[in-house]
Every structure is written in C-alpha cells, then in structure tokens.
C-alpha atoms as a PDB file:
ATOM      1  CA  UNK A   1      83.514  87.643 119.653  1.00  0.00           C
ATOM      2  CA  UNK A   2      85.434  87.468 116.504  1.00  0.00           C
ATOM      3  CA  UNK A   3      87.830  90.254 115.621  1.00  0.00           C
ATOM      4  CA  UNK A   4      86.856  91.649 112.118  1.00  0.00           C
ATOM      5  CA  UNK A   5      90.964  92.384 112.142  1.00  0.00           C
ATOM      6  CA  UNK A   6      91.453  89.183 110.056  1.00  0.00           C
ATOM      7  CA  UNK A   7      92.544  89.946 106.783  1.00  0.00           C
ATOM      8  CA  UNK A   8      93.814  93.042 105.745  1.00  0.00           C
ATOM      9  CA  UNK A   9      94.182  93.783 101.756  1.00  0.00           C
ATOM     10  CA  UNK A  10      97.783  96.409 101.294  1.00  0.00           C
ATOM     11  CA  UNK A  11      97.395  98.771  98.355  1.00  0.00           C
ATOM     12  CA  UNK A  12      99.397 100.768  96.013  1.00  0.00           C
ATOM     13  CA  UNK A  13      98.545 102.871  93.068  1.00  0.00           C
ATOM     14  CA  UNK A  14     100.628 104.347  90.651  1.00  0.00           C
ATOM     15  CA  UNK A  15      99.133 107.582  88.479  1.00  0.00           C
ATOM     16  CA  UNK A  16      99.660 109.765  85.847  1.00  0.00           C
ATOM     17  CA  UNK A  17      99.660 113.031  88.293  1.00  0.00           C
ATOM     18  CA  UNK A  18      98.098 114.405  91.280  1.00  0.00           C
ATOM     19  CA  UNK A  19      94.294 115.544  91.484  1.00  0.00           C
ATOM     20  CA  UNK A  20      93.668 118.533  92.944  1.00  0.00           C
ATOM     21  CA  UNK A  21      90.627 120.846  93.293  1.00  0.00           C
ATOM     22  CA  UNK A  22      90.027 120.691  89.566  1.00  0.00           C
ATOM     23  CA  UNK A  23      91.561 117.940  88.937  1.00  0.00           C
ATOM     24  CA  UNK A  24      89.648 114.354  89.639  1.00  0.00           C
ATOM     25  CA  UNK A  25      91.422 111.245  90.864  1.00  0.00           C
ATOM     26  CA  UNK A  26      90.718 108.696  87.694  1.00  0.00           C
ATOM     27  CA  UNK A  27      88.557 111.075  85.618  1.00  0.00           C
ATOM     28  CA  UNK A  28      90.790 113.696  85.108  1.00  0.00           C
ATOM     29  CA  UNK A  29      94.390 112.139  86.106  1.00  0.00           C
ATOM     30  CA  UNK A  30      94.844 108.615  85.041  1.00  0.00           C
ATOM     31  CA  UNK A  31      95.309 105.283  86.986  1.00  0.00           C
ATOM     32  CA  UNK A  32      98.117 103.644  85.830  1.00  0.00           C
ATOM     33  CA  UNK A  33      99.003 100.748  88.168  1.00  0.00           C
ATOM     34  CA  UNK A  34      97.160  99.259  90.861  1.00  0.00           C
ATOM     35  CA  UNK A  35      99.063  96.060  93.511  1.00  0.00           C
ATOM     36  CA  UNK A  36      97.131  94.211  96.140  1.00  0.00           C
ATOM     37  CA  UNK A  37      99.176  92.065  98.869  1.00  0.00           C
ATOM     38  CA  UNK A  38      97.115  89.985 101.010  1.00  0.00           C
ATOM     39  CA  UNK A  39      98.141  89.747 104.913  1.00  0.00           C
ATOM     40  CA  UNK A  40      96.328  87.276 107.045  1.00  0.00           C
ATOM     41  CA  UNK A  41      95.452  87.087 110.409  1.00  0.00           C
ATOM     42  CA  UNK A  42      98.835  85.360 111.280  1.00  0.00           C
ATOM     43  CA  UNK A  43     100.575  88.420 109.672  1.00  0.00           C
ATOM     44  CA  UNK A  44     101.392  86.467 106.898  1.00  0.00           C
ATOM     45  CA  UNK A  45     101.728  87.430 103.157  1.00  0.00           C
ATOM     46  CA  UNK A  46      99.905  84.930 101.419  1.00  0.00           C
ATOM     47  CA  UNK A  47      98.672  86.577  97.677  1.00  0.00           C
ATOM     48  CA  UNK A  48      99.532  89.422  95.682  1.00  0.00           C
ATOM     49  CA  UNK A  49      98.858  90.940  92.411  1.00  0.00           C
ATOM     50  CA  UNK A  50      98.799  93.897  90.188  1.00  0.00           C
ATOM     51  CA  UNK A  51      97.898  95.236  87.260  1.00  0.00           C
ATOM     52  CA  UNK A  52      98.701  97.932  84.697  1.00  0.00           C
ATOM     53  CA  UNK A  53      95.596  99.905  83.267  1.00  0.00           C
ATOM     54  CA  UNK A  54      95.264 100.709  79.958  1.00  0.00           C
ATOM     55  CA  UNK A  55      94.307 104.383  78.704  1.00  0.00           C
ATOM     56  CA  UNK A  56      90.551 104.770  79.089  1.00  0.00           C
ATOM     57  CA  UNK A  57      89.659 108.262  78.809  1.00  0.00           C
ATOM     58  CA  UNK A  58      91.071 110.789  76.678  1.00  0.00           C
ATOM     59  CA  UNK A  59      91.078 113.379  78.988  1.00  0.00           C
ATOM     60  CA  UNK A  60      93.020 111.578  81.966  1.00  0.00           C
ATOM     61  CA  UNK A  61      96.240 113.107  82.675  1.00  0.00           C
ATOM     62  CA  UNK A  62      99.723 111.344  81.987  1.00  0.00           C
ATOM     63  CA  UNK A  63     102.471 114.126  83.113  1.00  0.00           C
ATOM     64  CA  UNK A  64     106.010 113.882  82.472  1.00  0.00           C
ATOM     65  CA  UNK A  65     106.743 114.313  86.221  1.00  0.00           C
ATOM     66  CA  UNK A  66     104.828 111.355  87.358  1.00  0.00           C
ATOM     67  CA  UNK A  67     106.534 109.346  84.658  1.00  0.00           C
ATOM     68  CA  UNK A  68     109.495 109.935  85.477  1.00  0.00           C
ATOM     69  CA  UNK A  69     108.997 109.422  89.253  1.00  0.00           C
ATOM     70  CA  UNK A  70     107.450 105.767  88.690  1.00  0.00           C
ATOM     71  CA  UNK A  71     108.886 104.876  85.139  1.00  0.00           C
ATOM     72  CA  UNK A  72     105.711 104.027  83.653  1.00  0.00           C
ATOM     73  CA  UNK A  73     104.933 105.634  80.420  1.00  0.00           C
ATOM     74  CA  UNK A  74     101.672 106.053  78.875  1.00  0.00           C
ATOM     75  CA  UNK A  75     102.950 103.759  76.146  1.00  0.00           C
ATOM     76  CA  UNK A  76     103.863 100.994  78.410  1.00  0.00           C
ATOM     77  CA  UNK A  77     100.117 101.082  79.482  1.00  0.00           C
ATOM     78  CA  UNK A  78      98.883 101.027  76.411  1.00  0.00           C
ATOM     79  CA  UNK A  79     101.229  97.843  75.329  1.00  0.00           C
ATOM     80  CA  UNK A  80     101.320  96.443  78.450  1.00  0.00           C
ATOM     81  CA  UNK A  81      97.925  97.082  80.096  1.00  0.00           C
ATOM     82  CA  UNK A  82      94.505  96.266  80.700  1.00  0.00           C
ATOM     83  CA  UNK A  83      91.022  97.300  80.247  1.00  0.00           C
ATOM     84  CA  UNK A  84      90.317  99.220  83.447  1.00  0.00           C
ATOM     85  CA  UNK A  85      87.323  97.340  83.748  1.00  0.00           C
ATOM     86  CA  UNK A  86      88.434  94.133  83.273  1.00  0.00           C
ATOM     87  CA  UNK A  87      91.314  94.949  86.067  1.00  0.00           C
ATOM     88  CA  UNK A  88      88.175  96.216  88.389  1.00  0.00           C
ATOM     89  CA  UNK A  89      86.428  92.926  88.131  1.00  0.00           C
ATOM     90  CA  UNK A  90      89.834  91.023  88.922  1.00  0.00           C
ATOM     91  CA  UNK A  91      89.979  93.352  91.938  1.00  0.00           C
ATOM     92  CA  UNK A  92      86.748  92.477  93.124  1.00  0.00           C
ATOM     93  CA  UNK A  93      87.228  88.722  92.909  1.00  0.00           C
ATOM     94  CA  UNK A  94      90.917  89.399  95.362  1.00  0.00           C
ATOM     95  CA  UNK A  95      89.147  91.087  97.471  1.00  0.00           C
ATOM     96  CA  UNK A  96      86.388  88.863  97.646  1.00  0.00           C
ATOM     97  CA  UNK A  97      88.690  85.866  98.317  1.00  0.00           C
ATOM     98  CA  UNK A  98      89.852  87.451 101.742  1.00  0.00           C
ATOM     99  CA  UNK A  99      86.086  88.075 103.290  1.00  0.00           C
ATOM    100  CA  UNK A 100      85.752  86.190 106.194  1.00  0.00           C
ATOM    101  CA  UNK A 101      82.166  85.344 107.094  1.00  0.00           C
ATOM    102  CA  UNK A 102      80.280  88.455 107.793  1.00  0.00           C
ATOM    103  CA  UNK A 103      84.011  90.175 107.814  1.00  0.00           C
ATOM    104  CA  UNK A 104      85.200  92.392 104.912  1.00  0.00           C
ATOM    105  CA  UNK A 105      89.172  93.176 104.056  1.00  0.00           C
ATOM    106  CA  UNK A 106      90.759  95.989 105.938  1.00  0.00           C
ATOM    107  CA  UNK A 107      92.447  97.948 102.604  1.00  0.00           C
ATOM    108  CA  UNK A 108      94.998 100.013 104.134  1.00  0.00           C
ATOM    109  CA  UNK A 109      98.545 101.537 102.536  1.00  0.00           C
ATOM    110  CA  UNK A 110     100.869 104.313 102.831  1.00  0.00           C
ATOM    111  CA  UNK A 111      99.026 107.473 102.465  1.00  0.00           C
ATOM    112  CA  UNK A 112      96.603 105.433 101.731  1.00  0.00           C
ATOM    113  CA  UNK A 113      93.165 107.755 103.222  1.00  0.00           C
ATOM    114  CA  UNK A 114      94.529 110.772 101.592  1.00  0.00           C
ATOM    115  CA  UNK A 115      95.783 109.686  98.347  1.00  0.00           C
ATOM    116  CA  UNK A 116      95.282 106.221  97.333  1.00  0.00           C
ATOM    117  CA  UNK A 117      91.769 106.003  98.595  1.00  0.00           C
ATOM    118  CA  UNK A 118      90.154 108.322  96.021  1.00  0.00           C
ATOM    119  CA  UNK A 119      92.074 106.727  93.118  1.00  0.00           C
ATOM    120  CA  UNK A 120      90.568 103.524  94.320  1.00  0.00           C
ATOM    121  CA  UNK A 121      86.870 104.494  95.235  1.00  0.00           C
ATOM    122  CA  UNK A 122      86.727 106.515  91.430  1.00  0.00           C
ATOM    123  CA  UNK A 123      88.283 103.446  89.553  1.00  0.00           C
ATOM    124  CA  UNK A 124      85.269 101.606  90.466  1.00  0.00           C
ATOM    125  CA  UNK A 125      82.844 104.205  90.462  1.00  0.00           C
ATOM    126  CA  UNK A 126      84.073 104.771  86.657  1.00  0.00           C
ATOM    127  CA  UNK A 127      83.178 101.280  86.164  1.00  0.00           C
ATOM    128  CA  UNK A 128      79.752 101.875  87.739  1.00  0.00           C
ATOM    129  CA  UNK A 129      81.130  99.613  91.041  1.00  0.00           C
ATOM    130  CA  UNK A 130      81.114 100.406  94.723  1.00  0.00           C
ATOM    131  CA  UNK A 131      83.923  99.793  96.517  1.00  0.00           C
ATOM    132  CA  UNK A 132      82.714  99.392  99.661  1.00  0.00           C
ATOM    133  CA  UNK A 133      81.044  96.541  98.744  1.00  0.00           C
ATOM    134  CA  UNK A 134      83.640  94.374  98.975  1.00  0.00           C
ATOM    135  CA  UNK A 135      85.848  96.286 101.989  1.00  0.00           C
ATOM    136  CA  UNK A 136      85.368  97.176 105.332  1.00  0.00           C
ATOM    137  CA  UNK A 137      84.776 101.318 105.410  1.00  0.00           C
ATOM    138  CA  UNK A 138      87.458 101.894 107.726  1.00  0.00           C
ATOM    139  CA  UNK A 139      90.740 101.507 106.571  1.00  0.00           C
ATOM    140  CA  UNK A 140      93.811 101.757 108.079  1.00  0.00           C
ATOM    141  CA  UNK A 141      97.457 104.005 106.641  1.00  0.00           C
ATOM    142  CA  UNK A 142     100.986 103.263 107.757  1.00  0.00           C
ATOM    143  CA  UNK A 143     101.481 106.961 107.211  1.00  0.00           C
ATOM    144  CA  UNK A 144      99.495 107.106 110.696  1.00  0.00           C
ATOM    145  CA  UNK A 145     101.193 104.521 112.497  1.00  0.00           C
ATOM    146  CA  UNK A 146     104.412 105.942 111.734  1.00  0.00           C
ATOM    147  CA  UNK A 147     103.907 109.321 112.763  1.00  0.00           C
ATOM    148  CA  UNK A 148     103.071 107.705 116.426  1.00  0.00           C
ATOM    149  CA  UNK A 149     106.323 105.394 115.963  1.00  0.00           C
ATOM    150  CA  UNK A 150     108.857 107.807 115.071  1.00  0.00           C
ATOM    151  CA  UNK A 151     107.884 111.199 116.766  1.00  0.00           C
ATOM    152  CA  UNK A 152     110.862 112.661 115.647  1.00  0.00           C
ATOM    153  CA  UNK A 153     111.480 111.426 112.336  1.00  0.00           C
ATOM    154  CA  UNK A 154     112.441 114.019 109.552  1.00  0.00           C
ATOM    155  CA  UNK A 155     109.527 112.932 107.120  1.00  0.00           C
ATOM    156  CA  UNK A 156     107.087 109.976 106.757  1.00  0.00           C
ATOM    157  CA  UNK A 157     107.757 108.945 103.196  1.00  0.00           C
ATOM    158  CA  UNK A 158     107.502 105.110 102.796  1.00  0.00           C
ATOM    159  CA  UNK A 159     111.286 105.014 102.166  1.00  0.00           C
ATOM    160  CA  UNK A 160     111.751 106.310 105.518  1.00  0.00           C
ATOM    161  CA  UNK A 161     109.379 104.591 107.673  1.00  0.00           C
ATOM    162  CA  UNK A 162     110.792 101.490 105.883  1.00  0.00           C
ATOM    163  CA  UNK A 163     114.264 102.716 106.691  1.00  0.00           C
ATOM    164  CA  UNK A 164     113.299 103.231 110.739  1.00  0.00           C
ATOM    165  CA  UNK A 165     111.720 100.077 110.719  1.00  0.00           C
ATOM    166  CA  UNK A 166     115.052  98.144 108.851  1.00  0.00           C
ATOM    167  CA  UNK A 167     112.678  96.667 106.420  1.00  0.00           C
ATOM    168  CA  UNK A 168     114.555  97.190 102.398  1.00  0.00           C
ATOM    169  CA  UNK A 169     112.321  99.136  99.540  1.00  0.00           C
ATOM    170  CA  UNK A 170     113.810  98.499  96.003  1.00  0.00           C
ATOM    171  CA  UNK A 171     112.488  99.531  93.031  1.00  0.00           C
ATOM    172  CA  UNK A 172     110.365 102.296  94.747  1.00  0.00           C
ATOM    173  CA  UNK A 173     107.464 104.038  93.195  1.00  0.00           C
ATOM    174  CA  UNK A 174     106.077 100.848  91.431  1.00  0.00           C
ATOM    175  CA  UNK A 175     102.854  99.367  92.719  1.00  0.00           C
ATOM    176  CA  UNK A 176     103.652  95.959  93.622  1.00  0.00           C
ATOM    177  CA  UNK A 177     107.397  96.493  95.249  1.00  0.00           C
ATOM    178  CA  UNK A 178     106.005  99.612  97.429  1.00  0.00           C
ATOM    179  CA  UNK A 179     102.623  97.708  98.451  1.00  0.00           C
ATOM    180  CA  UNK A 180     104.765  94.582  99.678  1.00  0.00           C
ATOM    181  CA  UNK A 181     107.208  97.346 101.475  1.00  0.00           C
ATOM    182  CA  UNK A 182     104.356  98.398 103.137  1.00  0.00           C
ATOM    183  CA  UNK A 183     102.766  95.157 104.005  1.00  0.00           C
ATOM    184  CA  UNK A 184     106.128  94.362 105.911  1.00  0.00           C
ATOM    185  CA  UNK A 185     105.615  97.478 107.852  1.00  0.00           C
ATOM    186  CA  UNK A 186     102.564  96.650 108.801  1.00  0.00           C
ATOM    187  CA  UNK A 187     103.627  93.231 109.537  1.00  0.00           C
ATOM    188  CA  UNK A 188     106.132  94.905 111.491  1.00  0.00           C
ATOM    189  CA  UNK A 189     104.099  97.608 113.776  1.00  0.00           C
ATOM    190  CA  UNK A 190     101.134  94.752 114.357  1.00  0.00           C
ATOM    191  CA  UNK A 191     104.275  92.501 115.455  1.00  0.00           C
ATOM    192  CA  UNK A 192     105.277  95.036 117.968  1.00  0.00           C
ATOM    193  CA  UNK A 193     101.803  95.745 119.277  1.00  0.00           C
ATOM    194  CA  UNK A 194     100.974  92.340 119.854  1.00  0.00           C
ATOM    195  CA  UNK A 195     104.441  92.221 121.771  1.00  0.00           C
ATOM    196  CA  UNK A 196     105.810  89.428 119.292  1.00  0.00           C
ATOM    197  CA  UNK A 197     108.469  91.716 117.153  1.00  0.00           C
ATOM    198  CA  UNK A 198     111.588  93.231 117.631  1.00  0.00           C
ATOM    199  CA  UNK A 199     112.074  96.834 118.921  1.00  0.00           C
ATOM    200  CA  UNK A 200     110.154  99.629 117.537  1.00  0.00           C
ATOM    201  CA  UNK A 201     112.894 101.641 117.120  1.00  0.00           C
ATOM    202  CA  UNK A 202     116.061 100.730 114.524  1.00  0.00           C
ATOM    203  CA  UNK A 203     118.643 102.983 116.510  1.00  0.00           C
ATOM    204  CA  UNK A 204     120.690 102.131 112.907  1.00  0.00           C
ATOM    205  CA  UNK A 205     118.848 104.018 110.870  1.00  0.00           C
ATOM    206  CA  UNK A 206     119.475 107.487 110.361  1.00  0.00           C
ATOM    207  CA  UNK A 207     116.845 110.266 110.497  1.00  0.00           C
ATOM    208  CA  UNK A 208     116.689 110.995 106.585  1.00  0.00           C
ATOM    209  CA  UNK A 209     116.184 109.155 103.578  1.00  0.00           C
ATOM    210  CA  UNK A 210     116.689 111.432 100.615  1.00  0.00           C
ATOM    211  CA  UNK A 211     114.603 110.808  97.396  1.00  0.00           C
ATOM    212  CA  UNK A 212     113.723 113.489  94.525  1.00  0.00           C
ATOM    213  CA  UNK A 213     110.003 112.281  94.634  1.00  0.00           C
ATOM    214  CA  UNK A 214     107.320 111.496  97.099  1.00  0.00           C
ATOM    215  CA  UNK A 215     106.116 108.362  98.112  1.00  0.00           C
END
C-alpha cells in the first residue's frame, strides 16, 4: 500500500498581530505574507513561493509590534501586494500540483496547528474556499517534533530548533526564509527517522538562542 507521506507542502505566515478570543485570525488581524516550500517524497525541496497580501478589510489589524518583528509594513502590502483572493487561487493551484493520486499534501510548519493553521483555514474561508479541499486534514508541526528531539532544550522557537539541528535561519520572521528553515528541519528529523541523517543531536549548539520576538 502506498504511503499518503509523499509530498508534504511547509508553510509560513506572516501577520499583522495575534488573534485572540476577540480577535479573529484574517478577519480581525490581517494576513500579510503567506510562503509555500514543496518537499517530496525523496526529502527534496523542489518549489517554493510566496506572496504578500494586500489590505482587504478595513478592520484587520496591522500593529506596530508585529511590524517591527517581521519588517513588513502595511504600506509595503499595499505597494507590494496582492489581492488576497487572487493569492488564494495561486495557493490552490501549488497545492494542487503536489496531490498524488488519491493523496493530498501534508501542510505542516513551525507552530503550525496552533498558529498558522487558523490564519490559513480563514484566508480561504474569507474567500468563500475550503482548505481542506486541497490538503490532507492532518498536518504535521516541527514545534512537535522538536519538543521529542531536544527534551531539554530552553525553548522551541524555530531559531532554536534550527540552531540544535545546525541548520542556518537568516532573515527570520519573513515567510519564505523561515518556511525553507523549516523545511530543512523537517528534512532533517525525517532523515534521522528513516536512519539516513546525521545525529539528532548538534552537541555544538548551545541551549539558547536569544531573539526579542517569537517565532
């Protein structure tokens, strides 16, 4: 039988704040940045994209705080954007190119099921989409794996896991750079179940990685 673990689809969203209980992902706090990396089944990057959204509500949230952490303005979206609609329907066709037969795309990231995922499933819900249409319903977070790595590790931030693992983030807290950091992770822990990667601990890397925002 087939393993529906072929392709796996690595997210990353960047926003202008953080939703809370009165506060909706999309709706009330605005999507600013969206990256896709396509792994294959040979743990290989093969595609990658991203896009900036344009403003599309009036009432979504752009702080100061979450500008500053991932240096996109709400003026860059608006002069550098697109139509959050248009960017949905160029989702859909990447994430259509990496079904498989009968076989959705895992979508998986760093914090992905607790953060992330709500971003995503409201962007296309505003755009009167489903997204589990086009991905399989369980997805998978590096967050997770790298709590079972590292038992003992100070924090799980991306930087850190990244850092335990020897793999290099720059440019942190933008869509595309973090989503291929954390494709390489996953690369990296898959490598080491499947027995074909080096050791799954980096005894160089020490136990904190200091950064004034989280990942």
């Amino acid at each position: 039988m087939k393993s529906p673990y072929s392709n796996f689809v690595v997210i990353d969203v960047e926003t202008g704040g953080l939703p809370n209980a009165t506060k909706k992902a999309v709706f009330d706090v605005a999507l600013t940045e969206v990256a896709f990396v396509a792994i294959n089944k040979d743990l290989e990057i093969i595609d990658q994209k991203s896009w900036m959204i344009k403003p599309y509500s009036d009432k979504a949230e752009y702080s100061k705080g979450a500008e500053i952490a991932s240096g996109i303005s709400k003026q860059m979206c608006i002069d550098q954007g697109m139509d959050l609609k248009v960017a949905v329907q160029e989702m859909i066709i990447f994430l259509k190119k990496y079904k498989e037969g009968s076989s959705l795309p895992i979508l998986l990231g760093h914090n992905f099921c607790t953060f992330d995922s709500n971003f995503m499933v409201n962007a296309f819900e505003f755009c009167k989409e489903d997204l589990l249409k086009y991905v399989n319903p369980d997805p998978e977070d590096t967050l997770k794996w790298g709590r079972l790595c590292w038992t003992e590790s100070n924090n799980y931030k991306l930087g850190t896991c990244c850092q335990n693992a020897g793999i290099t983030l720059k440019d942190a807290h933008r869509a595309l750079t973090d989503t291929i950091a954390t494709a390489e992770l996953w690369i990296y822990f898959m490598k080491n179940l499947r027995g074909t990667g080096t050791s799954i601990i980096n005894e160089e890397a020490p136990k904190k990685f200091r950064h004034t925002f989280e990942l």
